[in-house]
Protein backbone atom coordinates (compact mmCIF):
# COMPACT_ATOMS: atom_id res chain seq x y z
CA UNK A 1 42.93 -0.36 3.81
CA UNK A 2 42.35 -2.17 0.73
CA UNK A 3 41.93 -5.41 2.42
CA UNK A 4 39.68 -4.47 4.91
CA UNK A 5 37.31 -2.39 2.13
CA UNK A 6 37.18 -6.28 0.57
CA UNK A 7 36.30 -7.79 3.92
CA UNK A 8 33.66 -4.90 4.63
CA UNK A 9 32.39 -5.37 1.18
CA UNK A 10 32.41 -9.56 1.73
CA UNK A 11 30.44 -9.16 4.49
CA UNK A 12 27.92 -7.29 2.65
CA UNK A 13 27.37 -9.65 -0.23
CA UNK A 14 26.78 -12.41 3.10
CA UNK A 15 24.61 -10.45 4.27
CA UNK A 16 22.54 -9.93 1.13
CA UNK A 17 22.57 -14.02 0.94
CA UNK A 18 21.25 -14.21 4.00
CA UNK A 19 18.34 -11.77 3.55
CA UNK A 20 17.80 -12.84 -0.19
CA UNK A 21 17.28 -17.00 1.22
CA UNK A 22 15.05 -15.61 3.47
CA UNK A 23 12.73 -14.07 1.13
CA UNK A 24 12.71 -17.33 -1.08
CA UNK A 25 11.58 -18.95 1.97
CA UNK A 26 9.04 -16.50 2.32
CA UNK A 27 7.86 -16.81 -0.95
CA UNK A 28 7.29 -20.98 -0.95
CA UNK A 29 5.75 -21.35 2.16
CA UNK A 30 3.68 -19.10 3.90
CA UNK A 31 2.55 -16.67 0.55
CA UNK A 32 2.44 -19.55 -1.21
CA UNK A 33 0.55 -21.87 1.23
CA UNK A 34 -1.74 -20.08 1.90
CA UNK A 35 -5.85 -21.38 1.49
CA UNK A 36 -7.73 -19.15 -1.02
CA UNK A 37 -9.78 -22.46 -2.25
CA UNK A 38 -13.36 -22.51 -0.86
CA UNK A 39 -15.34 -25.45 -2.32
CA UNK A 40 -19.82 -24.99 -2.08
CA UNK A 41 -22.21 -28.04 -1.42
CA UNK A 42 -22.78 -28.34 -5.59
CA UNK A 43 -18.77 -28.91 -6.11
CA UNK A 44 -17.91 -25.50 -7.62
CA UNK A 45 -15.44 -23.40 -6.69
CA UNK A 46 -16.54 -20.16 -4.92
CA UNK A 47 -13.21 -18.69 -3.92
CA UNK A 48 -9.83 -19.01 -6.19
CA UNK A 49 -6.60 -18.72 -5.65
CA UNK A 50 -4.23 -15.44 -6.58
CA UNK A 51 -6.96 -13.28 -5.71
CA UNK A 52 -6.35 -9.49 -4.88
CA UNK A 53 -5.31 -10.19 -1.29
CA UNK A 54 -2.79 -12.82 -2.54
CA UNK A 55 -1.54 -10.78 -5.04
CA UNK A 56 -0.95 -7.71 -2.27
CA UNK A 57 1.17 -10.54 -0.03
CA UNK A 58 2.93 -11.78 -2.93
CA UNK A 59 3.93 -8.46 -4.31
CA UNK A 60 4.92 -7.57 -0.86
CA UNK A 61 7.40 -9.77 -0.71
CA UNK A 62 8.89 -9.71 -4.47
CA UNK A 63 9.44 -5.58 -3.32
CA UNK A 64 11.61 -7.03 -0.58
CA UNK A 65 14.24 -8.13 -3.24
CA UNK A 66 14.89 -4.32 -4.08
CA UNK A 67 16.89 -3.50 -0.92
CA UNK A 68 19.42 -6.54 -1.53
CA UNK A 69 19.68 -6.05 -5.27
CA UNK A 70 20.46 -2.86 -4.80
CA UNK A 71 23.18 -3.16 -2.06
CA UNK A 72 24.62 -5.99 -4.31
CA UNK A 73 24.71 -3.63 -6.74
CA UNK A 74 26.28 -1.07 -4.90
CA UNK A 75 28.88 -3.21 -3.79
CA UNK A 76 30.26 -4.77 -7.00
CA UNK A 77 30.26 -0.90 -8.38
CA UNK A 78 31.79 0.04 -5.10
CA UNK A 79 33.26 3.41 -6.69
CA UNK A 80 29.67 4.65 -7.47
CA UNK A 81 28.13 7.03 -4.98
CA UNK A 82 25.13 6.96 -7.08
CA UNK A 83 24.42 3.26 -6.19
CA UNK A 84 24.54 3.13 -2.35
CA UNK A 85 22.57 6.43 -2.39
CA UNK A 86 19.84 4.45 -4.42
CA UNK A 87 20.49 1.60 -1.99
CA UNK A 88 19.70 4.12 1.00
CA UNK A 89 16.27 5.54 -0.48
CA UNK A 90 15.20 1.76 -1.59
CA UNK A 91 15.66 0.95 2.32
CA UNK A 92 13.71 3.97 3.46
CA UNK A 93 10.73 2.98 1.38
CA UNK A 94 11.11 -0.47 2.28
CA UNK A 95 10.77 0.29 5.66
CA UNK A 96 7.98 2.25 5.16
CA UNK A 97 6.28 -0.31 3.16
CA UNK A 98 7.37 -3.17 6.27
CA UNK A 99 6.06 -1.26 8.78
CA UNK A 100 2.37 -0.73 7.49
CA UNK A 101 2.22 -4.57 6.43
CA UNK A 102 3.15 -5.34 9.84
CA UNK A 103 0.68 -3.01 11.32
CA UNK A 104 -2.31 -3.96 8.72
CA UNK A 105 -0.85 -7.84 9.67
CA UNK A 106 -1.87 -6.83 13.48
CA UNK A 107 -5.22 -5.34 12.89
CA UNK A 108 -5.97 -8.15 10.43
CA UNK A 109 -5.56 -10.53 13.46
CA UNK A 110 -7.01 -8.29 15.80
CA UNK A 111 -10.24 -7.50 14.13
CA UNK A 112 -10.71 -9.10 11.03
CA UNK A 113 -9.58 -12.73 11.51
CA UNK A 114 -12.68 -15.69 12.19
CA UNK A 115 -15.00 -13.17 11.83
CA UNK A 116 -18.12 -14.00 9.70
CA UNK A 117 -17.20 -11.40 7.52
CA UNK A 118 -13.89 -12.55 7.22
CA UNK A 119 -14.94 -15.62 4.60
CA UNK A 120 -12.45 -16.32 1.66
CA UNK A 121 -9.69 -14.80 3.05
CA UNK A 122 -6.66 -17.23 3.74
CA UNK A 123 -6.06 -16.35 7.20
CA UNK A 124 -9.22 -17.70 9.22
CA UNK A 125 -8.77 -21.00 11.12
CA UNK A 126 -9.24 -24.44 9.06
CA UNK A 127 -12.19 -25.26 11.12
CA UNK A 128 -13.88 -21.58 9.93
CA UNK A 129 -17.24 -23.19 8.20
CA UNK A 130 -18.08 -25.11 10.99
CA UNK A 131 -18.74 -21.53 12.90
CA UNK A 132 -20.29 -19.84 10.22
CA UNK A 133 -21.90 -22.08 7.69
CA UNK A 134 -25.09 -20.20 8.41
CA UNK A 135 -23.64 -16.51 7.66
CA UNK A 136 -21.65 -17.65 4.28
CA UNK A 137 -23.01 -20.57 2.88
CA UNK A 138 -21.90 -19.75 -0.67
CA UNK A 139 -18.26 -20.26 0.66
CA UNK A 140 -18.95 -23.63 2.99
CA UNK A 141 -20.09 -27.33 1.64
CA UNK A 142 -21.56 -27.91 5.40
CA UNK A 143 -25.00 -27.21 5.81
CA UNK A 144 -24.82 -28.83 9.59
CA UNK A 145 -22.29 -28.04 12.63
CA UNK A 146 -19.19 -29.97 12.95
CA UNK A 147 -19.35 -33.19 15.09
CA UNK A 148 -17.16 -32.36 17.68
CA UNK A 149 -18.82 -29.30 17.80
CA UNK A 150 -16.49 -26.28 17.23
CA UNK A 151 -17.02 -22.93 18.95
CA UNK A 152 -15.87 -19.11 18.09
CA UNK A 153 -13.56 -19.39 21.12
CA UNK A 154 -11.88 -22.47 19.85
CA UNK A 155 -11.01 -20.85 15.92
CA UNK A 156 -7.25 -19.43 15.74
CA UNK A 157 -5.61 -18.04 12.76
CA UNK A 158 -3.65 -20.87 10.70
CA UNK A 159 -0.28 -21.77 10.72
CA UNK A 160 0.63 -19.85 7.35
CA UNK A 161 -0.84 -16.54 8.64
CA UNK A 162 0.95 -16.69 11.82
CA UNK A 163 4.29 -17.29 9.49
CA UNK A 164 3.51 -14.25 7.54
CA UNK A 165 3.09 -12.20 10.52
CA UNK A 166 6.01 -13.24 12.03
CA UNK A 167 8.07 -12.71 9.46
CA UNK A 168 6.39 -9.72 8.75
CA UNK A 169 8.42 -8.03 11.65
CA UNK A 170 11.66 -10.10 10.89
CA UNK A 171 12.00 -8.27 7.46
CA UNK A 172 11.08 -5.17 9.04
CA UNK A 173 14.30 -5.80 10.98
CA UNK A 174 16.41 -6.84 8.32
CA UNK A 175 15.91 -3.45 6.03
CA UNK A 176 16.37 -1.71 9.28
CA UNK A 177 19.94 -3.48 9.29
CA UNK A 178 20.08 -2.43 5.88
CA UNK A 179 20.71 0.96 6.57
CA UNK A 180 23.67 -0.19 9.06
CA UNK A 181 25.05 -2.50 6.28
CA UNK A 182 25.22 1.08 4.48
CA UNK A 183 26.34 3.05 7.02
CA UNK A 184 29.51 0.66 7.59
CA UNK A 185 29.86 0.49 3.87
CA UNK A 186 29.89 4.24 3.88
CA UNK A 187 32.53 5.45 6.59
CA UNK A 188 34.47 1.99 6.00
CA UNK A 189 34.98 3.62 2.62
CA UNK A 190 34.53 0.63 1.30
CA UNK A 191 31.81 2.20 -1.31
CA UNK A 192 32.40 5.72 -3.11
CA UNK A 193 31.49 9.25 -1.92
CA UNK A 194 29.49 11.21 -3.47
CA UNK A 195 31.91 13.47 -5.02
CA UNK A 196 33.37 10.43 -7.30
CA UNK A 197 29.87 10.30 -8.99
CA UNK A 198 29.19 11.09 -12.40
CA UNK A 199 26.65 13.35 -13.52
CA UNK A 200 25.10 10.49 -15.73
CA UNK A 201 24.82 8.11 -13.74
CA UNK A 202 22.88 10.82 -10.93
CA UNK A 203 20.57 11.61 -14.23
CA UNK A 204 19.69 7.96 -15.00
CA UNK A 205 18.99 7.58 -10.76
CA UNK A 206 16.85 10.51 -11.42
CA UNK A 207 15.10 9.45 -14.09
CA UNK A 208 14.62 5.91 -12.75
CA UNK A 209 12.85 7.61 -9.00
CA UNK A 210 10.70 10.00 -11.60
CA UNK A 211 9.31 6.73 -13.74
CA UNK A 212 8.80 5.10 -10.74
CA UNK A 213 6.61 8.05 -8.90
CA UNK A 214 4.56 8.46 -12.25
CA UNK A 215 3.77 4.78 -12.53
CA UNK A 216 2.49 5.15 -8.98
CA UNK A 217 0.33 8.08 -10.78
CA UNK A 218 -0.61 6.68 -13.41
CA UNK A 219 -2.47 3.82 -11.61
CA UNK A 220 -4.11 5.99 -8.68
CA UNK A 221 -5.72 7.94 -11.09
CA UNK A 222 -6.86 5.62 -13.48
CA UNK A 223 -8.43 3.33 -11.02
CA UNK A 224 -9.27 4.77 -7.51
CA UNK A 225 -9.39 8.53 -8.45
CA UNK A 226 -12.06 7.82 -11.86
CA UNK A 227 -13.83 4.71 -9.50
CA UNK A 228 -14.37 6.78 -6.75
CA UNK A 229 -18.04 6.95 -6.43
CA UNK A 230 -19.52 10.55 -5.31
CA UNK A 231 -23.76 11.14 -5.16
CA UNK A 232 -24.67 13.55 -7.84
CA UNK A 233 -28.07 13.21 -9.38
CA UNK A 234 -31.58 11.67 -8.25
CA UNK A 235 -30.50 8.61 -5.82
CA UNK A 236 -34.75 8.21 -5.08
CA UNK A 237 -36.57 8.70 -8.73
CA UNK A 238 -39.04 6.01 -8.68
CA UNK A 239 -41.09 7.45 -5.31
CA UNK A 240 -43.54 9.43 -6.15
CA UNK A 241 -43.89 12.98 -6.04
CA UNK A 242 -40.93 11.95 -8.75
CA UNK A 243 -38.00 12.40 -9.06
CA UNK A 244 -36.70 13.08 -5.44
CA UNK A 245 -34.36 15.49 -4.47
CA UNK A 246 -31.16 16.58 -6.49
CA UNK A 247 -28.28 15.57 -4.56
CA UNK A 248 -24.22 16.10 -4.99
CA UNK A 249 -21.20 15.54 -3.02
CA UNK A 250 -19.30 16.69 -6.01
CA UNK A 251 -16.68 19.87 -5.08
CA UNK A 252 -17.50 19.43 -1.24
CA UNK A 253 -14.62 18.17 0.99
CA UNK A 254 -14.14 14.75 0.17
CA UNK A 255 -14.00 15.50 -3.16
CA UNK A 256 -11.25 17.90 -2.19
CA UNK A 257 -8.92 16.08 -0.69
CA UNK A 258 -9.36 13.06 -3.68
CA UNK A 259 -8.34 15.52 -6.13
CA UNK A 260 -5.38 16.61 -4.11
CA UNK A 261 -3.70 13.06 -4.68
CA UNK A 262 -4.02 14.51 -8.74
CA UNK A 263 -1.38 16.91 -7.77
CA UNK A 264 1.13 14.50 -7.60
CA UNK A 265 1.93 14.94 -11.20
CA UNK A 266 3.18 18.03 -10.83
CA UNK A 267 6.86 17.20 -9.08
CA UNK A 268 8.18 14.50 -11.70
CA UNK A 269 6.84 17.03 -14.78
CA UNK A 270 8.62 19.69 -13.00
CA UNK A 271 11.77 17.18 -12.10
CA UNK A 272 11.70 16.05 -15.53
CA UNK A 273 11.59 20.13 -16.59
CA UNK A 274 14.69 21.14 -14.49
CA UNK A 275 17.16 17.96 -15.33
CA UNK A 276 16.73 19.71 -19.55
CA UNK A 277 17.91 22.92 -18.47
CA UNK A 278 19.40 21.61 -15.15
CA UNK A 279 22.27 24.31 -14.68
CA UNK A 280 18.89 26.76 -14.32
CA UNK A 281 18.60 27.68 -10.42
CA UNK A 282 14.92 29.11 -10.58
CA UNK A 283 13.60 25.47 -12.38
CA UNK A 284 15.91 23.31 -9.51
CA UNK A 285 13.90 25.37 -6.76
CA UNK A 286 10.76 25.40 -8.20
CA UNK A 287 11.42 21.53 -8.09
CA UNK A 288 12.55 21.51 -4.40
CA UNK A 289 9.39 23.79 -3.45
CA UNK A 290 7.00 21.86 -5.96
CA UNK A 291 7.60 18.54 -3.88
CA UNK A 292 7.40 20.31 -0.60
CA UNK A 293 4.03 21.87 -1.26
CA UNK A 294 2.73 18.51 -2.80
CA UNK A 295 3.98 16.56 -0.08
CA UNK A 296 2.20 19.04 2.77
CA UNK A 297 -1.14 17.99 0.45
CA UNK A 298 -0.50 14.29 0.34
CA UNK A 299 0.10 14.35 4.37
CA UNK A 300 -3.03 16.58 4.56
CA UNK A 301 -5.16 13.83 2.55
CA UNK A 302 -4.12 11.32 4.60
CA UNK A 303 -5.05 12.93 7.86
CA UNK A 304 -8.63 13.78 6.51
CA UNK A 305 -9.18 10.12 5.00
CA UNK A 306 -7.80 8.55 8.45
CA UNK A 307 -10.76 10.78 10.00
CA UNK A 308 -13.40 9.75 7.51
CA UNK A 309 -12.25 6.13 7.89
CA UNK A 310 -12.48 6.58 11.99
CA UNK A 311 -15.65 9.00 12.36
CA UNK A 312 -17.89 9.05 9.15
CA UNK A 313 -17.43 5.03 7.50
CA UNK A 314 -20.68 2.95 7.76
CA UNK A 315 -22.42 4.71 10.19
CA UNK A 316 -25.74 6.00 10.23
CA UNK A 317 -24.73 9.29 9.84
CA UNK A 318 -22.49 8.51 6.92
CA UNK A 319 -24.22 8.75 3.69
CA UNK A 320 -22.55 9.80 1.00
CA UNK A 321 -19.04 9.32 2.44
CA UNK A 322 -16.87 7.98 -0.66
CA UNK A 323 -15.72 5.57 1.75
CA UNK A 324 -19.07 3.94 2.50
CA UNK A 325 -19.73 0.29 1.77
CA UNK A 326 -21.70 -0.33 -1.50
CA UNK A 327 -24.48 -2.05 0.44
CA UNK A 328 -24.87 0.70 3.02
CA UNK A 329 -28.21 1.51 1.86
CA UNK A 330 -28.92 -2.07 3.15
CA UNK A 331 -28.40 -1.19 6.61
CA UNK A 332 -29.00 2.64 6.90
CA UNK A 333 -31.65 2.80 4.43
CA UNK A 334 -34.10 4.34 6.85
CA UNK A 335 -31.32 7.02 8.08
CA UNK A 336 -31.01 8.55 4.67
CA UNK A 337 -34.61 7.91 2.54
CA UNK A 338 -33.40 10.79 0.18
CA UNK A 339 -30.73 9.15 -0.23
CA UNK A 340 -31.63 5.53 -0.23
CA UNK A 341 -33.60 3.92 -3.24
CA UNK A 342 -34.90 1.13 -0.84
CA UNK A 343 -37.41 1.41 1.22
CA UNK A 344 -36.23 -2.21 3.14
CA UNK A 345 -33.21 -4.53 3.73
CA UNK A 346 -31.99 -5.95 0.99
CA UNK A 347 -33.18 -9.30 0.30
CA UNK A 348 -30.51 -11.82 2.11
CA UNK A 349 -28.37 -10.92 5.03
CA UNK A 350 -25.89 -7.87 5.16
CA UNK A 351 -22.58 -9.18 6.07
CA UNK A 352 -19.96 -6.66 8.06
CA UNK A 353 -19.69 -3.23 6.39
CA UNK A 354 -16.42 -2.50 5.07
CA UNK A 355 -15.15 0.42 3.48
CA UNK A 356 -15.11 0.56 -0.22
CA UNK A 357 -11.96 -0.32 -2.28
CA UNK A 358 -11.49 2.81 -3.81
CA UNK A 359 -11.23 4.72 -0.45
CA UNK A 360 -8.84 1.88 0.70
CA UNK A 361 -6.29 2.89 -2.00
CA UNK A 362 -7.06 6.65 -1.23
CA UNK A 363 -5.89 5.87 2.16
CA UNK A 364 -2.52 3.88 1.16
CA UNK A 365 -1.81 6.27 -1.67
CA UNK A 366 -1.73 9.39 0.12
CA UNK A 367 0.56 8.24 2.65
CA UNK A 368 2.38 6.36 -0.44
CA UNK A 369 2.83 10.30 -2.13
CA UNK A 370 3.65 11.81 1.07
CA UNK A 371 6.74 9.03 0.66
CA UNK A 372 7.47 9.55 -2.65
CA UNK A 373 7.23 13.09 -1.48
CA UNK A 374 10.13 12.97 1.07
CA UNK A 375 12.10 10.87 -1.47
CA UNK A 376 12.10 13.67 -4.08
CA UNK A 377 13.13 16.14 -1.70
CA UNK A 378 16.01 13.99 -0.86
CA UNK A 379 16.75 13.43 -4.55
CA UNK A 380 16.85 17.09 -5.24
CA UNK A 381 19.59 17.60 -3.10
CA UNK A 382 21.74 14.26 -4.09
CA UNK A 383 21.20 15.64 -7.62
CA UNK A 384 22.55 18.91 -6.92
CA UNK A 385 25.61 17.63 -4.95
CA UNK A 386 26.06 15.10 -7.67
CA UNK A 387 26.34 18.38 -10.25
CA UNK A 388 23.01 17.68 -11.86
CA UNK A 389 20.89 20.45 -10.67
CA UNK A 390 22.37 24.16 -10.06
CA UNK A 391 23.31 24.80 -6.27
CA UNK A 392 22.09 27.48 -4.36
């Protein structure tokens, strides 16, 4: 048995190679080849690289080093329960995490790519300004069509976008085989059980899932919870009789279901709580019950932004959505003139409404708690058979 625990375990460590070389390759080509340099007829530069977007890809693929790090690390400590069980929830989210960049990857190519509001972003076709030099001229040096002329019909996405959606799917795949690397590892016996585990080590896993869910926190609310802009006040004040009407979508639904996501702070306090007086029963179920009520909100929130987002985003009959475009008062200002300070279009061209950035985030962070959600519950009951918490 011992010599086929270091064959099972051998084969694990190839396997992390293997996924780890693929993620470097990742990295250097399509992330990093990727156009975000737009150059305007005076010589300046008008788009930069490492913008958001870039950031979001590049990110995205520096989170799929967790899942091999970990199972390397759960294989050198091979008596450590603790290890392959953070191996197992590192997977889960990385799934999670594949799967929506692989869906986002599809609509992106679907409905977003060689569009004309589509300028900057690095996954248009090379040939993009010679299309739409008249709709974004402050991102194209051509102020004439392209001789051969180039059509909408003939633009495809570039070569490094078609990479990174391929490969998209392919690590989706591979953390999917992650889990069976863990399984085998698992009823080989190749790795511990959970009974071998020591009660620190299941505190420091603890700890480590809590710090991770309140740096999560910590940035939703500081940025897309405080940015979120509601109407409350006098939107029209300068057309006579003056000032228009008081307005407020403060405390109404939206607002609602924003605030929810603030409720998220409540299962790592209470985590953090139990694991001090962690041999108390009531504080390890108000922890288990905690997450499960938070989680039902977070799912909840995301349901209610996916139906803003579908039915009330841009539209005419839209304003004062929190995830309305900025400029939707250039396009709708004569559905809403209580609402809307101009009484015309704005002065150049509206490109493509999109919704804000601040409902973007609400979207991917309530279905990002509803995650962590799940993961605590699982946690709560690895720490209790770990001895940490009280049982039942």
């Amino acid at each position: 048995m011992k010599d086929e625990d270091k064959f099972v375990r051998r084969l694990g460590i190839a396997f992390v190679f293997v996924n780890v070389a693929l993620l470097l390759y990742v990295l250097a080509f399509p992330v990093q080849d990727l156009l975000y340099k737009f150059t305007v007829a005076d010589g300046s530069t008008a788009y930069t690289a490492y913008s958001f977007a870039w950031w979001i890809l590049f990110l995205f693929v520096i989170f799929n080093f967790a899942a091999p790090v970990m199972l390397m690390g759960a294989i050198t400590a091979y008596d450590s329960a603790v290890r392959i069980d953070l191996h197992s929830m590192t997977t889960v989210f990385a799934i999670v995490i594949n799967a929506f960049v692989a869906l986002v990857l599809i609509f992106v190519y679907l409905a977003w790519t060689n569009t004309s509001y589509s300028g900057g972003f690095p996954f248009n076709d090379y040939r993009w300004c010679c299309v739409y030099y008249l709709a974004r001229p402050e991102l194209c040096a051509n102020t004439a069509p392209c001789v051969p002329a180039v059509t909408n019909d003939m633009l495809s996405v570039n070569r490094e976008f078609t990479m990174l959606w391929i490969f998209s799917g392919v690590l989706l795949l591979v953390t999917i085989l992650h889990l069976g690397v863990n399984k085998l590892l698992r009823d080989s016996g190749a790795v511990g059980e959970a009974s071998e585990a020591r009660v620190e080590e299941g505190k420091l896993m603890g700890i480590i899932t809590v710090f991770v869910y309140v740096a999560v926190f910590c940035y939703y609310f500081a940025w897309p919870v405080l940015d979120t802009l509601y109407v409350n006040g006098y939107p029209v004040f300068a057309v006579p009789p003056s000032p228009g009407p008081y307005l407020s979508n403060l405390y109404g639904v939206q607002w609602t279901f924003v605030y929810f996501g603030v409720l998220n702070i409540i299962p790592p306090f209470v985590f953090m709580v139990a694991l001090v007086w962690r041999k108390s029963y009531a504080l390890t179920s108000a922890d288990y019950w905690f997450t499960i009520a938070v989680s039902l909100f977070s799912i909840a929130s995301f349901i209610v932004f996916l139906g803003i987002l579908i039915f009330g985003c841009n539209v005419s009959w839209s304003g004062g959505s929190i995830c309305n475009s900025d400029l939707w008062c250039c396009k709708y200002f004569d559905s809403a003139p209580t609402l809307c300070a101009n009484v015309g279009p704005c002065p150049s061209d509206t490109p493509g409404l999109l919704p804000n950035a601040q409902f973007q985030q609400h979207l991917v962070f309530s279905l990002i708690f509803s995650v962590l959600g799940l993961v605590k519950i699982w946690l709560n009951f690895r720490m209790r058979r770990y001895g940490v918490f009280q049982y039942y």
